[in-house]
N, C-alpha and C. Protein backbone atom coordinates (compact mmCIF):
# COMPACT_ATOMS: atom_id res chain seq x y z
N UNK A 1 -17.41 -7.62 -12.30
CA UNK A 1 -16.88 -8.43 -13.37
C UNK A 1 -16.38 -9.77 -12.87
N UNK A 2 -15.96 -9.93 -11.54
CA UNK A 2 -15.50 -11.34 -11.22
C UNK A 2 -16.21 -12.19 -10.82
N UNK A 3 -17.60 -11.27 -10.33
CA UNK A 3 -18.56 -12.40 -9.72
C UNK A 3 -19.53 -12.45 -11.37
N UNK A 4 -19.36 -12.11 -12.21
CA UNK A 4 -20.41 -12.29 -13.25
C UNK A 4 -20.42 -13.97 -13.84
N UNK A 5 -21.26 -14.31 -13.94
CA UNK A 5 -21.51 -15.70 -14.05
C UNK A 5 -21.24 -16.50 -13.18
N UNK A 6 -21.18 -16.26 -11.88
CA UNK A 6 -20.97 -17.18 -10.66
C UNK A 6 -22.15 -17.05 -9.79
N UNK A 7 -22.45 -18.31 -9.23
CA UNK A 7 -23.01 -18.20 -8.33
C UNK A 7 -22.21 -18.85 -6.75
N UNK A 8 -22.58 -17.02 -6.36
CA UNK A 8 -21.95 -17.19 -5.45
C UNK A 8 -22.55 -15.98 -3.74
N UNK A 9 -22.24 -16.08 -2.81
CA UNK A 9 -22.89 -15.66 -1.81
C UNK A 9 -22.97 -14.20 -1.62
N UNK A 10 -23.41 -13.21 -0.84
CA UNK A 10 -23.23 -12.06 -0.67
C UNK A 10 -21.94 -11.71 0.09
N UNK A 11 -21.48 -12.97 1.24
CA UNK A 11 -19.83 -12.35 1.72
C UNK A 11 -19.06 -12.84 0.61
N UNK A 12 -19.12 -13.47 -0.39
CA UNK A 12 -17.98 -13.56 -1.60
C UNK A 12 -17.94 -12.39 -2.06
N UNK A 13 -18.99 -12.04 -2.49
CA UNK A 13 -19.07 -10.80 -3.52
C UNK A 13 -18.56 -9.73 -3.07
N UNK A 14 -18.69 -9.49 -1.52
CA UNK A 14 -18.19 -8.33 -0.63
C UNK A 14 -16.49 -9.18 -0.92
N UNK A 15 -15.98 -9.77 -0.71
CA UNK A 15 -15.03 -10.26 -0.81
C UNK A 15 -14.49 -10.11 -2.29
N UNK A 16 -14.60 -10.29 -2.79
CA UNK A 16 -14.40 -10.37 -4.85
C UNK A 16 -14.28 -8.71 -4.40
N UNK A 17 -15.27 -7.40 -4.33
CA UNK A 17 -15.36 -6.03 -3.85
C UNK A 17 -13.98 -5.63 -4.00
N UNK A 18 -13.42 -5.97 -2.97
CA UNK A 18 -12.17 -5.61 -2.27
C UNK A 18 -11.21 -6.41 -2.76
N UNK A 19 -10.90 -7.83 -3.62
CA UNK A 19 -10.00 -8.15 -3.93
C UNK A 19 -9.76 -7.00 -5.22
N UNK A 20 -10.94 -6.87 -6.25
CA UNK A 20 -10.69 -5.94 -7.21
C UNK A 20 -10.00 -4.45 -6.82
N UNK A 21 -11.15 -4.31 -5.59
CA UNK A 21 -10.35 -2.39 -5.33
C UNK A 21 -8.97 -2.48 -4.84
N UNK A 22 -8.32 -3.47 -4.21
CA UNK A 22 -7.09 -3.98 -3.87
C UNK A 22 -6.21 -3.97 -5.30
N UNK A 23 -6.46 -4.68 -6.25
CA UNK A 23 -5.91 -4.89 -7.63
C UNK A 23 -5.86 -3.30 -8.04
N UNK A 24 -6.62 -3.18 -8.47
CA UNK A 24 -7.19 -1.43 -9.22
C UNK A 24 -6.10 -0.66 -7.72
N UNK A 25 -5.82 -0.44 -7.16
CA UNK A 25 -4.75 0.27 -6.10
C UNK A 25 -3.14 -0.02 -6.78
N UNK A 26 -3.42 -1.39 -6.85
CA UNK A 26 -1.62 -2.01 -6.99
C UNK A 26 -1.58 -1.33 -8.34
N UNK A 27 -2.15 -1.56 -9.36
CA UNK A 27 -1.63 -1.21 -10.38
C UNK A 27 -1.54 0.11 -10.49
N UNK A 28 -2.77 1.29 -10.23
CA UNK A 28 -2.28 2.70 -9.88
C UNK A 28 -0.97 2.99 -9.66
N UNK A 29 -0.43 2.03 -8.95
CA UNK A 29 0.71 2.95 -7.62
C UNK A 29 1.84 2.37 -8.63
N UNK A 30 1.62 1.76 -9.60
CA UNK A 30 2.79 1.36 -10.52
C UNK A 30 2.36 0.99 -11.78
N UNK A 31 2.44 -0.48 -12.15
CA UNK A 31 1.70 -0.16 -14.00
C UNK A 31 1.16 0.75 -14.90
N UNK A 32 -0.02 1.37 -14.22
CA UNK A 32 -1.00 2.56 -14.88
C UNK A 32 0.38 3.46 -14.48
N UNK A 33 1.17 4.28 -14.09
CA UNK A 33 2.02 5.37 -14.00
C UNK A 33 2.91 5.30 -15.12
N UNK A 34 2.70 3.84 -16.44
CA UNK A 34 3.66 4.49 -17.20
C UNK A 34 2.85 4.90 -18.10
N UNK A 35 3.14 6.25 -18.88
CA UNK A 35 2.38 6.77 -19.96
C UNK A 35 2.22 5.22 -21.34
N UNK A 36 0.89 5.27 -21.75
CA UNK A 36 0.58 4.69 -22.81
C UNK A 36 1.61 3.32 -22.27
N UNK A 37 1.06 2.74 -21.61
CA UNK A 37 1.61 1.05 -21.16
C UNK A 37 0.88 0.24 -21.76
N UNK A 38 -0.49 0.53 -21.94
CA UNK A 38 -1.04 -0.60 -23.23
C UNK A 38 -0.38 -0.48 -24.62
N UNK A 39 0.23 0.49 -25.02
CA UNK A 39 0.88 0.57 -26.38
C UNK A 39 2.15 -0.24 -26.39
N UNK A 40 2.39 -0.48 -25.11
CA UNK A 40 4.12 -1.23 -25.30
C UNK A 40 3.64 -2.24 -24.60
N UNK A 41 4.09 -3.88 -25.82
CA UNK A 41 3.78 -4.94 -25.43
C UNK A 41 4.78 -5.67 -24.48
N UNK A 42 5.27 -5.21 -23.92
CA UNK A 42 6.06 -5.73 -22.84
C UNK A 42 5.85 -5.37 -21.17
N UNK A 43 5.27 -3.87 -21.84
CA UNK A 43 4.39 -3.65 -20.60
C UNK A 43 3.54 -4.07 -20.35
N UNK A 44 2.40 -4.08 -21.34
CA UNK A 44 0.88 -4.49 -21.29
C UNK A 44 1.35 -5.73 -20.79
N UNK A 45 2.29 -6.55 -21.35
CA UNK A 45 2.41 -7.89 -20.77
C UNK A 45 2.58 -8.62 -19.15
N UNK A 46 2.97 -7.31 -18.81
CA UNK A 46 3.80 -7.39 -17.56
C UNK A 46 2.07 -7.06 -16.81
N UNK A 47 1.53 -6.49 -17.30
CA UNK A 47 0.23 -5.94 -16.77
C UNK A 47 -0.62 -7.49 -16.80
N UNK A 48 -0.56 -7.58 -17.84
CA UNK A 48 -1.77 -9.05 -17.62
C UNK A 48 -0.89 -9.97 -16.28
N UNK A 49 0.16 -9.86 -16.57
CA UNK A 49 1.52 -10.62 -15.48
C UNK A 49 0.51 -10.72 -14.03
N UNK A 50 0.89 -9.00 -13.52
CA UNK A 50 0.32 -8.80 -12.69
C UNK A 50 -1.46 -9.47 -12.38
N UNK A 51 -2.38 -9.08 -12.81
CA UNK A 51 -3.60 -9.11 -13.27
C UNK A 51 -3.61 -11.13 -12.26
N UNK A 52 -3.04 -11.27 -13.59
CA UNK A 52 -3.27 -12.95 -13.48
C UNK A 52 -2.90 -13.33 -12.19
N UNK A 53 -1.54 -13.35 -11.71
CA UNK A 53 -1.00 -13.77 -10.48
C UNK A 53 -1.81 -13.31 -9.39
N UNK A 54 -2.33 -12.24 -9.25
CA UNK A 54 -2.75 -11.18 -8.65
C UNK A 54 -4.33 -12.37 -7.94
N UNK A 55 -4.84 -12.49 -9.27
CA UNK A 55 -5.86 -13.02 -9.20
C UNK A 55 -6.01 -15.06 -8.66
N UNK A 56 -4.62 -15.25 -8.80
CA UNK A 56 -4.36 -16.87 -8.72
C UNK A 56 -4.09 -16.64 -7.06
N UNK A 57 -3.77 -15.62 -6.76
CA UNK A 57 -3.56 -15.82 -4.91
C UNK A 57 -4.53 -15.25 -4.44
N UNK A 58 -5.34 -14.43 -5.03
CA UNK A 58 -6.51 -14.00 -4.06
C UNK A 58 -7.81 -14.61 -4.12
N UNK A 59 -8.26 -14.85 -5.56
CA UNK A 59 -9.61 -15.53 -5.86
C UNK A 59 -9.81 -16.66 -5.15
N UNK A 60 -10.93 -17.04 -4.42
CA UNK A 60 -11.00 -18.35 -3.33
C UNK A 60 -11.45 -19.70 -4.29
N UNK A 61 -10.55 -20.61 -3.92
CA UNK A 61 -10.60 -21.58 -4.76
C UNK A 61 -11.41 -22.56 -3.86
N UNK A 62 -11.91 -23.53 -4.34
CA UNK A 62 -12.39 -23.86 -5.23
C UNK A 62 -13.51 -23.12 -6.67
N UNK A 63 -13.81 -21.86 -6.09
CA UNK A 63 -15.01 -21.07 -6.36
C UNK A 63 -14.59 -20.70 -8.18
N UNK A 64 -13.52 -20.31 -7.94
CA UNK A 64 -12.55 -19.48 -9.10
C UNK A 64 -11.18 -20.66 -9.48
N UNK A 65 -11.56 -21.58 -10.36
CA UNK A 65 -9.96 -22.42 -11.00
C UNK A 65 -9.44 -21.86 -12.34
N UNK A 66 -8.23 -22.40 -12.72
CA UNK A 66 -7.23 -21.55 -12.98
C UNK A 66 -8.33 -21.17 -14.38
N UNK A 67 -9.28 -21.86 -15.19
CA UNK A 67 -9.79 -21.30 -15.98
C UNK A 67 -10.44 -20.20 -15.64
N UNK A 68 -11.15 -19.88 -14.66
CA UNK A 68 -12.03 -19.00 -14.28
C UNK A 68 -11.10 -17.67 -14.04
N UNK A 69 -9.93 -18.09 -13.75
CA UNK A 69 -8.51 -17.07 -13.34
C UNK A 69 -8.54 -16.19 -14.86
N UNK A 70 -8.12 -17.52 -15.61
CA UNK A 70 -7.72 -16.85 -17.11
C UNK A 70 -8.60 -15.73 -17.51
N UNK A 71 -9.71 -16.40 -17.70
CA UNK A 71 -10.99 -16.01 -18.30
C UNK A 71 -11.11 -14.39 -17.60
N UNK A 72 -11.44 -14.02 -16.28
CA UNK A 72 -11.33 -12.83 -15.61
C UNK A 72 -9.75 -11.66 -15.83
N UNK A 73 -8.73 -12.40 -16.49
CA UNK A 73 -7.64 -11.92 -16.40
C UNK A 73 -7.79 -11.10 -17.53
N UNK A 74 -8.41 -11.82 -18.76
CA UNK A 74 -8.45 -10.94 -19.95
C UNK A 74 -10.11 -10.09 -20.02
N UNK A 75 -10.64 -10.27 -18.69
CA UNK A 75 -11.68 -9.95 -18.80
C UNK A 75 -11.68 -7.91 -18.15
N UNK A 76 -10.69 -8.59 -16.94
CA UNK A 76 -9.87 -7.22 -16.54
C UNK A 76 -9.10 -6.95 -17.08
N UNK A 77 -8.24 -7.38 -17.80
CA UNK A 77 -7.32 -6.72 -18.69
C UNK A 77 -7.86 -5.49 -19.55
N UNK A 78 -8.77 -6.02 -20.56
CA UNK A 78 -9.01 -5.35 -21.46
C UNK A 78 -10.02 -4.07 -20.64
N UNK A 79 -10.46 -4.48 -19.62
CA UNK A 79 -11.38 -3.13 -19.04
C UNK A 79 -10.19 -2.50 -18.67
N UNK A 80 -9.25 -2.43 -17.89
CA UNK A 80 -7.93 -1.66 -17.45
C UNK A 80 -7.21 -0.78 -18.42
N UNK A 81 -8.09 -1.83 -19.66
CA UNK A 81 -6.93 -1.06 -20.93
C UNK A 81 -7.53 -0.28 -21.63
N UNK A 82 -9.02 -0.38 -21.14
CA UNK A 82 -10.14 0.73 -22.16
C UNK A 82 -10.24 2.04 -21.11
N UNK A 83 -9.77 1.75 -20.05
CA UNK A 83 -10.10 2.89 -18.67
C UNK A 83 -8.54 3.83 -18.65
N UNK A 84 -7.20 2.48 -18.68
CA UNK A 84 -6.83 3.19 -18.02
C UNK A 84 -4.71 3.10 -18.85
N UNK A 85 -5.60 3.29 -20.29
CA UNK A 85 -4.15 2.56 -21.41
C UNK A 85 -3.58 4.04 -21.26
N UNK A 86 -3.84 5.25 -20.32
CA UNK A 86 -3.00 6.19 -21.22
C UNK A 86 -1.91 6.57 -20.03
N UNK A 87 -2.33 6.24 -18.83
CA UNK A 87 -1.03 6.07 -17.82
C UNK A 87 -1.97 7.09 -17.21
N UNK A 88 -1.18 6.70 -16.11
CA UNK A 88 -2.31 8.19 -14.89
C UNK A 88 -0.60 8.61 -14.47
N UNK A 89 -0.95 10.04 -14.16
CA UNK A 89 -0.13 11.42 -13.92
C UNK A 89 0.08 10.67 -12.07
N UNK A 90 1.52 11.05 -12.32
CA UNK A 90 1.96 10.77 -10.73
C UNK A 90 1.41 12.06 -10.03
């Protein structure tokens, strides 16, 4: 999902790989642990929070600017929230 519409190299993409499975970890080990966190907008909020920032320090810039940030933020958001809105069991 982050490299979609980019053109960009095979070590980015291995790179993009691991910034996502890195992301998808952080939030496991906290966000996703509260039951139904997409239902409470202060959480979900705190989730895009994460998501975005997450993505403004790791994505290699020039490649990814802050639009390209946004754009992927709600792009993962909403996949996070179709996968993973009901909280995962500690």
């Amino acid at each position: 999902m982050l490299s979609r519409e980019k053109k960009i190299s095979d070590k980015e993409k291995a790179e993009l790989k691991g910034i996502a499975k890195e992301l998808l970890e952080r939030l496991k080990e906290k966000e996703f642990k509260i039951i139904h966190w997409a239902d409470k907008e202060q959480t979900a909020s705190a989730v895009k929070v994460v998501i975005k920032n997450y993505l403004f320090d790791k994505l290699p810039y020039p490649v990814f600017e802050e639009v390209d940030v946004n754009v992927k933020t709600e792009v993962l958001f909403e996949f996070f929230k179709g996968r993973y809105a009901e909280g995962m069991a500690a």
